[in-house]
PDB file of N, CA and C in Angstrom:
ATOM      1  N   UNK A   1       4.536   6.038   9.825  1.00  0.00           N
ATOM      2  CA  UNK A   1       3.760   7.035   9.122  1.00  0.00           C
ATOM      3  C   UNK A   1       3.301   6.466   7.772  1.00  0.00           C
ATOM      4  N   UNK A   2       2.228   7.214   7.192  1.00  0.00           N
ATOM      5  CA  UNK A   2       1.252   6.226   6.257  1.00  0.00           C
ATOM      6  C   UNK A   2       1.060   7.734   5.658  1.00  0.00           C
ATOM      7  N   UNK A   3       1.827   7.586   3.896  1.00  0.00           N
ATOM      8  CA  UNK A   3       1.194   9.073   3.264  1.00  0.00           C
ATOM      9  C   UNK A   3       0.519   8.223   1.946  1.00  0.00           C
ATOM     10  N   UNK A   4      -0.337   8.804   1.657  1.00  0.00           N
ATOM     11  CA  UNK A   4      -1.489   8.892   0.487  1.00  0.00           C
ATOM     12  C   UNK A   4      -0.799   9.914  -0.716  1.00  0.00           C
ATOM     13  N   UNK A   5      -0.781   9.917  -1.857  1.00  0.00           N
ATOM     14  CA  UNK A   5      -0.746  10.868  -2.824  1.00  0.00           C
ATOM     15  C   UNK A   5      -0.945  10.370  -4.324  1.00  0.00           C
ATOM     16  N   UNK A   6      -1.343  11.346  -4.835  1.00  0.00           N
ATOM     17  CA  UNK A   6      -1.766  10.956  -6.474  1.00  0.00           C
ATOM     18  C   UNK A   6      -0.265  10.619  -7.339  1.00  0.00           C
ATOM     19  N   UNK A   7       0.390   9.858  -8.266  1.00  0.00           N
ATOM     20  CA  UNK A   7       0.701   9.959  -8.960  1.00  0.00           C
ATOM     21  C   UNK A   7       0.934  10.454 -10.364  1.00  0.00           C
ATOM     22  N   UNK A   8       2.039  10.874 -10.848  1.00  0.00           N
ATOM     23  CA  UNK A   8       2.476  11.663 -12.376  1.00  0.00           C
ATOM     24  C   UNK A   8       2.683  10.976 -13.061  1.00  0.00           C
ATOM     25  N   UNK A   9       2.695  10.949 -14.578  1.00  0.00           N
ATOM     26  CA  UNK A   9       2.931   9.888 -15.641  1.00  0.00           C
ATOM     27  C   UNK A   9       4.051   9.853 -15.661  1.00  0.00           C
ATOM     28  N   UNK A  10       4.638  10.665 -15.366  1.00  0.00           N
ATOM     29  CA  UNK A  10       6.752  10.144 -15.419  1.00  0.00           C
ATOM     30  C   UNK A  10       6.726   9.111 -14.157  1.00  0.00           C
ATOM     31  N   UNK A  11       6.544   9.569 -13.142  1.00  0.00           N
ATOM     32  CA  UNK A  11       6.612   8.576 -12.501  1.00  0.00           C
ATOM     33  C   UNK A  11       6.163   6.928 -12.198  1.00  0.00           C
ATOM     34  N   UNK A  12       4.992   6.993 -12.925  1.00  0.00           N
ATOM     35  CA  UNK A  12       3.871   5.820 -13.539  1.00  0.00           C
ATOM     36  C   UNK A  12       4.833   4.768 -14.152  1.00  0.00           C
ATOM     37  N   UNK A  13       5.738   5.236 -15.417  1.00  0.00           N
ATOM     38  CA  UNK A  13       6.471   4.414 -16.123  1.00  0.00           C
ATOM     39  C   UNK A  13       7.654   3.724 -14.903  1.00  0.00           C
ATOM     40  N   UNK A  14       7.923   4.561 -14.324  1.00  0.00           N
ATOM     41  CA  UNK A  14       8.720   4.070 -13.599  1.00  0.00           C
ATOM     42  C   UNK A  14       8.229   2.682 -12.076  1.00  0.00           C
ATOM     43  N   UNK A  15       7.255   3.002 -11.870  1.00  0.00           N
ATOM     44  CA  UNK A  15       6.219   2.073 -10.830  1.00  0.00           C
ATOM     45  C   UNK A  15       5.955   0.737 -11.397  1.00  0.00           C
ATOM     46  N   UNK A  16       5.537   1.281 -12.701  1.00  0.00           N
ATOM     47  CA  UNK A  16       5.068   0.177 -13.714  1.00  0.00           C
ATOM     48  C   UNK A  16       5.826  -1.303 -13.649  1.00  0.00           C
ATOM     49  N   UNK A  17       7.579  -0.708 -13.233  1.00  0.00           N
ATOM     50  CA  UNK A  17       8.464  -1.901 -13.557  1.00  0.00           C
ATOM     51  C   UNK A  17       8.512  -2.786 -12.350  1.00  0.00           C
ATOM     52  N   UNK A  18       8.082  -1.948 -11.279  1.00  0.00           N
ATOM     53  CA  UNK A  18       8.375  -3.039  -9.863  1.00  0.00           C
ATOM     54  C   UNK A  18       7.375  -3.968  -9.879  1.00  0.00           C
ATOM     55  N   UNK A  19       7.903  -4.784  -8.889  1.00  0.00           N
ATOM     56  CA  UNK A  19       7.025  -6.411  -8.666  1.00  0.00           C
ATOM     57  C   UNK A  19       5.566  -5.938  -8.196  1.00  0.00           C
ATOM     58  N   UNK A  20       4.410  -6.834  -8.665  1.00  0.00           N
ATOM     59  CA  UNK A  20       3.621  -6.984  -8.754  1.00  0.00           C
ATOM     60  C   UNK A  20       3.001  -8.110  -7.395  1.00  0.00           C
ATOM     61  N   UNK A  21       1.979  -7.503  -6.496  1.00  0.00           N
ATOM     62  CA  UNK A  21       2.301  -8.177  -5.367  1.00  0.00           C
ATOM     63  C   UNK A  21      -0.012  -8.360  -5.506  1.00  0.00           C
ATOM     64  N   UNK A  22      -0.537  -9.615  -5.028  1.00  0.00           N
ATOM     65  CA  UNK A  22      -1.700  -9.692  -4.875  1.00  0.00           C
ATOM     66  C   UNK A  22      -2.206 -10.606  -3.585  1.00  0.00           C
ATOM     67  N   UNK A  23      -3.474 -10.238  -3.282  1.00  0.00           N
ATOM     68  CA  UNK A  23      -3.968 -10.961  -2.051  1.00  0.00           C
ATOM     69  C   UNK A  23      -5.170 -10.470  -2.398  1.00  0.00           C
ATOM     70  N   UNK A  24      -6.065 -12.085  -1.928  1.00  0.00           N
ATOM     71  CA  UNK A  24      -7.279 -11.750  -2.013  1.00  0.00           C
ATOM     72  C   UNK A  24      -7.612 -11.729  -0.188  1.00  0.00           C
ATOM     73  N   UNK A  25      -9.169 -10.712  -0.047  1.00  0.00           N
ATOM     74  CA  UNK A  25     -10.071 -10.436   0.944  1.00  0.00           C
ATOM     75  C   UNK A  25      -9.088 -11.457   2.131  1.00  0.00           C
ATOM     76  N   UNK A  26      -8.573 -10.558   3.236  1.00  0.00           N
ATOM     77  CA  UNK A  26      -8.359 -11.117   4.358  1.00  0.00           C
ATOM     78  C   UNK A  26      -8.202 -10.104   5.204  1.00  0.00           C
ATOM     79  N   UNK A  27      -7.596 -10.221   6.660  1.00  0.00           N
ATOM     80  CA  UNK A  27      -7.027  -9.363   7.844  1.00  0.00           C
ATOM     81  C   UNK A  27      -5.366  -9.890   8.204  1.00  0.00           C
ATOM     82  N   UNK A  28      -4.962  -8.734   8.483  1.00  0.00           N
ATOM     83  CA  UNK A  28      -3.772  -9.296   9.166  1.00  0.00           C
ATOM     84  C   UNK A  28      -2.757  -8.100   9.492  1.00  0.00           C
ATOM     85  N   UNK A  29      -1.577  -8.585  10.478  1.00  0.00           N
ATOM     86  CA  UNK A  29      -0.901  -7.189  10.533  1.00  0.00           C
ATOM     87  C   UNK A  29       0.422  -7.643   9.844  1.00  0.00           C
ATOM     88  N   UNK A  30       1.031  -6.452   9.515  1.00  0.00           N
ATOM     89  CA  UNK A  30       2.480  -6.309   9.128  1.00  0.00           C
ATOM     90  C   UNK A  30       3.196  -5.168   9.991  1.00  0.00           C
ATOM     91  N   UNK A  31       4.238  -6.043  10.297  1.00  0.00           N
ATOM     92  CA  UNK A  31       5.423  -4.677  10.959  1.00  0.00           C
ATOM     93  C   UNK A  31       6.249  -4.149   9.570  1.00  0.00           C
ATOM     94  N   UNK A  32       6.535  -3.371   9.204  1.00  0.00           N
ATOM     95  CA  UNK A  32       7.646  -2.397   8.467  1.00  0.00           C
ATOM     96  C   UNK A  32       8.605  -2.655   8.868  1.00  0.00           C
ATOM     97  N   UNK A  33      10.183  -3.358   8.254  1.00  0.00           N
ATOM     98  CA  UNK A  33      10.944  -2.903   8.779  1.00  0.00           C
ATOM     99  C   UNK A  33      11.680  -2.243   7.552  1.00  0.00           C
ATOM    100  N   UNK A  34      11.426  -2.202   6.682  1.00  0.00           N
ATOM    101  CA  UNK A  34      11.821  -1.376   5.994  1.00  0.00           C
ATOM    102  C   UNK A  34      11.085  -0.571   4.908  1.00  0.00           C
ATOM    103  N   UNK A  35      11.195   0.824   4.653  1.00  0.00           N
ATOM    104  CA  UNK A  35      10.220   1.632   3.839  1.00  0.00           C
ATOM    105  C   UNK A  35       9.491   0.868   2.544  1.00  0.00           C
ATOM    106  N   UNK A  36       8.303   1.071   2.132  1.00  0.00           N
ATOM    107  CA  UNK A  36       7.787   0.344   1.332  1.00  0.00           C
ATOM    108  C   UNK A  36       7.079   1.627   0.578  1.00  0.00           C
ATOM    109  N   UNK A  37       6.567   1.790  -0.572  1.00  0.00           N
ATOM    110  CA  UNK A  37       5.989   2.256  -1.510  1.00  0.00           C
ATOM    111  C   UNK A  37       5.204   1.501  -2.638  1.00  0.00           C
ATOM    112  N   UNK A  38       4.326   1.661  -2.584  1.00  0.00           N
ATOM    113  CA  UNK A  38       3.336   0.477  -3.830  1.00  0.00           C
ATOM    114  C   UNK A  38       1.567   2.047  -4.401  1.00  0.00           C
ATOM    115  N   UNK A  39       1.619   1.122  -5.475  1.00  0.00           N
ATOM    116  CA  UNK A  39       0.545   1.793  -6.290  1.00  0.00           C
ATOM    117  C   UNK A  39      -0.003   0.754  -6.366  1.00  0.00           C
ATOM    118  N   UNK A  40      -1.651   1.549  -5.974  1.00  0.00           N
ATOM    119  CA  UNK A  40      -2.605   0.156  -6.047  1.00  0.00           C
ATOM    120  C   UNK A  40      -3.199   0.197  -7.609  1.00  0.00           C
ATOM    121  N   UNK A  41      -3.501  -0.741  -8.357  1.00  0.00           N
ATOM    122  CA  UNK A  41      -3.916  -1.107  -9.508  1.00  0.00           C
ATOM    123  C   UNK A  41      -5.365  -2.031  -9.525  1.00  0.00           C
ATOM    124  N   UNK A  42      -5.704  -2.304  -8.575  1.00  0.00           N
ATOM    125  CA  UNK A  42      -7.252  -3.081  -7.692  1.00  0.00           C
ATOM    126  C   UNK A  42      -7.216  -3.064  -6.795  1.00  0.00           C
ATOM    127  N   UNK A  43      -8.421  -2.909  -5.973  1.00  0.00           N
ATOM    128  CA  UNK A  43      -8.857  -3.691  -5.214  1.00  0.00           C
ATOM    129  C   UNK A  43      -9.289  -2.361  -4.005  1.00  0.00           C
ATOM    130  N   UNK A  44      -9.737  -2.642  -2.947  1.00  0.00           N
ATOM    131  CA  UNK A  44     -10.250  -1.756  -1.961  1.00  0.00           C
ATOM    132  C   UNK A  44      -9.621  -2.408  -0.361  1.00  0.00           C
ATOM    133  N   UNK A  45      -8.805  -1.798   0.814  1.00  0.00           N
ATOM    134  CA  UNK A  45      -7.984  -2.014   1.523  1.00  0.00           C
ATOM    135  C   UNK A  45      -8.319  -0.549   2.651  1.00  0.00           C
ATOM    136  N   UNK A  46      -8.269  -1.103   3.796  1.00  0.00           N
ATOM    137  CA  UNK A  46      -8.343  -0.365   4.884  1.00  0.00           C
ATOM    138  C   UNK A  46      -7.204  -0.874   5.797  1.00  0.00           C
ATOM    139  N   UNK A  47      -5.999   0.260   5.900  1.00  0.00           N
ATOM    140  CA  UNK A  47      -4.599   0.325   7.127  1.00  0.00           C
ATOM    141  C   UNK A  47      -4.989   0.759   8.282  1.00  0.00           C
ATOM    142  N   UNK A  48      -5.107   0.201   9.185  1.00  0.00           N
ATOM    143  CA  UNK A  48      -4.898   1.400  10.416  1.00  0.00           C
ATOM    144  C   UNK A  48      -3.621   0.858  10.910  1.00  0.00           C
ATOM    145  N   UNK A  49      -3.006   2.489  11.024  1.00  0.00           N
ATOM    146  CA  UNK A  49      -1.540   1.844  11.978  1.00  0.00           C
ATOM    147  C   UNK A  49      -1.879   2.046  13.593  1.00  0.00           C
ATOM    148  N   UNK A  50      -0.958   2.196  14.337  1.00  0.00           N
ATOM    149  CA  UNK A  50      -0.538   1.526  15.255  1.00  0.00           C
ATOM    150  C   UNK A  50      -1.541   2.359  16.501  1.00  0.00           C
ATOM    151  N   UNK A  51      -1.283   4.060  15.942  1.00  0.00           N
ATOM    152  CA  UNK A  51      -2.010   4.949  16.730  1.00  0.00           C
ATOM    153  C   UNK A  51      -3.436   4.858  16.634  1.00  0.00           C
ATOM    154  N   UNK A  52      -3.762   4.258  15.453  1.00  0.00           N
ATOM    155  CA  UNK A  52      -5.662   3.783  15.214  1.00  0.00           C
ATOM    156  C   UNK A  52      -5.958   4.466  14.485  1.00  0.00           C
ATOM    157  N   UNK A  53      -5.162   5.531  13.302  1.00  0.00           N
ATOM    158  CA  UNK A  53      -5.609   6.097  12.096  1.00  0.00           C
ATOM    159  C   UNK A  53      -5.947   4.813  11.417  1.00  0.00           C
ATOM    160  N   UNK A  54      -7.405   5.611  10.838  1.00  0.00           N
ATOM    161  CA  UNK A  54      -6.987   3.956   9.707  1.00  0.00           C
ATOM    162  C   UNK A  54      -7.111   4.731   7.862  1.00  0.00           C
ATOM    163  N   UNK A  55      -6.811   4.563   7.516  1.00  0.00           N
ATOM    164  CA  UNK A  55      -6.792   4.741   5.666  1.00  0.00           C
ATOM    165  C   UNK A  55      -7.201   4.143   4.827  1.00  0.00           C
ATOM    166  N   UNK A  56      -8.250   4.361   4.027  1.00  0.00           N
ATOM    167  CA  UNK A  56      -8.688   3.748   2.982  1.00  0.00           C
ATOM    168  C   UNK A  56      -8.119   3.825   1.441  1.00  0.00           C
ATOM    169  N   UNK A  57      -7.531   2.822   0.980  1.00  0.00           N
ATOM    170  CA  UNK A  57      -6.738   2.736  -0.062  1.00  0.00           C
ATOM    171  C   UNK A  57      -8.248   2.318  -1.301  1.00  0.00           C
ATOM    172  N   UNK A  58      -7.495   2.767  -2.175  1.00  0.00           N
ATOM    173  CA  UNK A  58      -8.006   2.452  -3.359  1.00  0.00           C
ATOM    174  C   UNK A  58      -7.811   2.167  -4.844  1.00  0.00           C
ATOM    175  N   UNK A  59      -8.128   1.457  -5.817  1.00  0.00           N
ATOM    176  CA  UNK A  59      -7.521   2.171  -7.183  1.00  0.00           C
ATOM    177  C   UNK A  59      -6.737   3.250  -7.697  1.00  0.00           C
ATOM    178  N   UNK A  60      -5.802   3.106  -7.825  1.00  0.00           N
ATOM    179  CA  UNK A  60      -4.855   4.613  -7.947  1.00  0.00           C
ATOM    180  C   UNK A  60      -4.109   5.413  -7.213  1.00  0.00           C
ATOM    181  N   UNK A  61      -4.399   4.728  -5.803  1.00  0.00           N
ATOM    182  CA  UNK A  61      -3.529   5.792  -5.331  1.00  0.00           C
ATOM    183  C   UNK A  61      -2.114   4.824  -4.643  1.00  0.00           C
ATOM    184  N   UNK A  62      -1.454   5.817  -4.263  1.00  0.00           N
ATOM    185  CA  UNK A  62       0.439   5.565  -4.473  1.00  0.00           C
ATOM    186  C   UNK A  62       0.473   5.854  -2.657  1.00  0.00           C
ATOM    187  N   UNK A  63       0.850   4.711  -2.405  1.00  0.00           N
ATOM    188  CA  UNK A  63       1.517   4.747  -0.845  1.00  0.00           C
ATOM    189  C   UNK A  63       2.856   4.747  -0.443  1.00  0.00           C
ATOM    190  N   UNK A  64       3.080   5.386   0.553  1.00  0.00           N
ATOM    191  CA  UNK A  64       4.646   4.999   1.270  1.00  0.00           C
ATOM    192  C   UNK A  64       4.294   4.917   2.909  1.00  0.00           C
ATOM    193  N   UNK A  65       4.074   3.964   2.908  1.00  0.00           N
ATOM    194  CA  UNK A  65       4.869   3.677   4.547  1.00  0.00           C
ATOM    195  C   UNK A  65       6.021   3.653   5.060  1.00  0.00           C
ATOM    196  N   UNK A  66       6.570   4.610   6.061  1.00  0.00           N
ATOM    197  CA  UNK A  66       7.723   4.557   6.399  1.00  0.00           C
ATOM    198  C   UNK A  66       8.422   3.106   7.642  1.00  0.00           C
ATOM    199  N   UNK A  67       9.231   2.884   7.522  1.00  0.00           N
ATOM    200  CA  UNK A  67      10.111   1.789   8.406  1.00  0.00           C
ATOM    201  C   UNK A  67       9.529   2.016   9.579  1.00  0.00           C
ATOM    202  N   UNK A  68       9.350   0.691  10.515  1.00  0.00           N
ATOM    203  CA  UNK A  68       9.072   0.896  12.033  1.00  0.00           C
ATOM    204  C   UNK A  68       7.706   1.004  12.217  1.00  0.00           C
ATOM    205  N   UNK A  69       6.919   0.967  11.306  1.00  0.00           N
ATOM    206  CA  UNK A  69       4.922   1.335  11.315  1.00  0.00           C
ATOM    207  C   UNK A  69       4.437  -0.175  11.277  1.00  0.00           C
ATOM    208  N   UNK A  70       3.514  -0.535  12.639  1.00  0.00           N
ATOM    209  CA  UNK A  70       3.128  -1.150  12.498  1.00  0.00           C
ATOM    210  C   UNK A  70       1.782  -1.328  12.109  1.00  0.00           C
ATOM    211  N   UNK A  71       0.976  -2.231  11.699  1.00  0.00           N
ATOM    212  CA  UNK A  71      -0.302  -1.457  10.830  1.00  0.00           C
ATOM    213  C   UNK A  71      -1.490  -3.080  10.769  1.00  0.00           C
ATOM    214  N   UNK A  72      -2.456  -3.259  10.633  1.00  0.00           N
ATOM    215  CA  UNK A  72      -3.385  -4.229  10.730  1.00  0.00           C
ATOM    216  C   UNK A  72      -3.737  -3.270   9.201  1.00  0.00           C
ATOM    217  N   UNK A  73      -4.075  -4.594   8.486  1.00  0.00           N
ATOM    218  CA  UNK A  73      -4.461  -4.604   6.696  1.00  0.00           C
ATOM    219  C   UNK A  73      -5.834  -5.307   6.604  1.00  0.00           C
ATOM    220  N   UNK A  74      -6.953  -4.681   6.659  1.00  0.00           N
ATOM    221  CA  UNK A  74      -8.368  -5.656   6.345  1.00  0.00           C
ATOM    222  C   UNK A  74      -8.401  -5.260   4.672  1.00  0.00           C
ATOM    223  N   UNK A  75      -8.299  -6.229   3.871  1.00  0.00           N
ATOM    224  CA  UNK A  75      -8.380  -6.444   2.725  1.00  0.00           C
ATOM    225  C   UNK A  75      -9.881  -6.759   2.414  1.00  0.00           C
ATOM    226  N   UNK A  76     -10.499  -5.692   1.642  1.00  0.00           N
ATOM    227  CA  UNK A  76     -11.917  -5.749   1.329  1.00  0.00           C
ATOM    228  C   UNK A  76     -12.532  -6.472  -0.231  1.00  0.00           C
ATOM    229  N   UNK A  77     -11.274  -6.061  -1.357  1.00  0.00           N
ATOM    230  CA  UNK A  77     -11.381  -6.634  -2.323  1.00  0.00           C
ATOM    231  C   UNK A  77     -10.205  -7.132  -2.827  1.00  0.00           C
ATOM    232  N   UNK A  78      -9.831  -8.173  -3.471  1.00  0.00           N
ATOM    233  CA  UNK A  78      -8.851  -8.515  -3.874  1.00  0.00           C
ATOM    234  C   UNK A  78      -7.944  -7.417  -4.733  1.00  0.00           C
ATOM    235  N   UNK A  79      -6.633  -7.389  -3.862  1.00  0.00           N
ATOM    236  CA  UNK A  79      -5.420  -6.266  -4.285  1.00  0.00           C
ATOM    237  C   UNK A  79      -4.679  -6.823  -5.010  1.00  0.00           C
ATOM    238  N   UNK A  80      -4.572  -5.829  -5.834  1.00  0.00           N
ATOM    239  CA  UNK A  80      -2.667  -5.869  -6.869  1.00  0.00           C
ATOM    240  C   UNK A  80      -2.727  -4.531  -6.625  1.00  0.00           C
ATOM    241  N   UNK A  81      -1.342  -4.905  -6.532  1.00  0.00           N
ATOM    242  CA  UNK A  81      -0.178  -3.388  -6.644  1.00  0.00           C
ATOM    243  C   UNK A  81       0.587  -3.632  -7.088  1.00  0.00           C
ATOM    244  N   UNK A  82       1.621  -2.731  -7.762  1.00  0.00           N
ATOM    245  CA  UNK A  82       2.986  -2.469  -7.772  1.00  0.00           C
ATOM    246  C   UNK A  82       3.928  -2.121  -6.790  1.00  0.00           C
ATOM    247  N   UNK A  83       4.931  -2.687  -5.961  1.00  0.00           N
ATOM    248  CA  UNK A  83       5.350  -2.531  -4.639  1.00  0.00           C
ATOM    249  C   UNK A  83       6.737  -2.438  -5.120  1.00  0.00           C
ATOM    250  N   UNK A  84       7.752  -1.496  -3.935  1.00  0.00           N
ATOM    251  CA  UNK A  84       8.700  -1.474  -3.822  1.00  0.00           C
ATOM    252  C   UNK A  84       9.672  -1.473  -2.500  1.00  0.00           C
ATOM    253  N   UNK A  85      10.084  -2.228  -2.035  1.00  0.00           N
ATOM    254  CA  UNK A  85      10.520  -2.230  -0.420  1.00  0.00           C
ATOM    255  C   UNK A  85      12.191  -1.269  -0.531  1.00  0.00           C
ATOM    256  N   UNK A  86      12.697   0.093   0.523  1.00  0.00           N
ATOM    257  CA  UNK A  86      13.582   0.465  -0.132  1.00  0.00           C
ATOM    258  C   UNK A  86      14.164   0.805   1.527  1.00  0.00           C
TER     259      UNK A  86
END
């Protein structure tokens, strides 16, 4: 499962501190095996997981993928995020 949501400034400070993860323009898949959460800070990114939703990420917004999702990543503009694997 793949949720989208806006972020709060309390929580911001706290995002702020995790690792910092980048890739420029490519394709590829990732399996989950464990929950991940990241805030994007650049770039433009299209997920589709496994069932063929696909999601368009963007500047600002705060993801969690849950464990077990497998997902194909076409990277449109070069990404940074803030990521957390938990």
């Amino acid at each position: 499962m793949l949720k989208i949501e806006s972020i709060i400034n309390k929580d911001l400070e706290k995002v702020t501190k995790w690792e910092i993860w980048e890739k420029e323009p490519t394709t590829y898949s990732h399996y989950y095996d464990k929950n991940e959460s990241f805030y994007f800070l650049q770039g433009v990114a299209e997920i589709t997981i496994k069932d063929g939703e696909t999601f368009k990420i963007v500047k600002g917004d705060f993801v969690t993928i849950d464990s077990g999702t497998e997902t194909t990543w076409v990277i449109k503009e070069k990404v940074r995020k803030h990521f957390l694997f938990f």
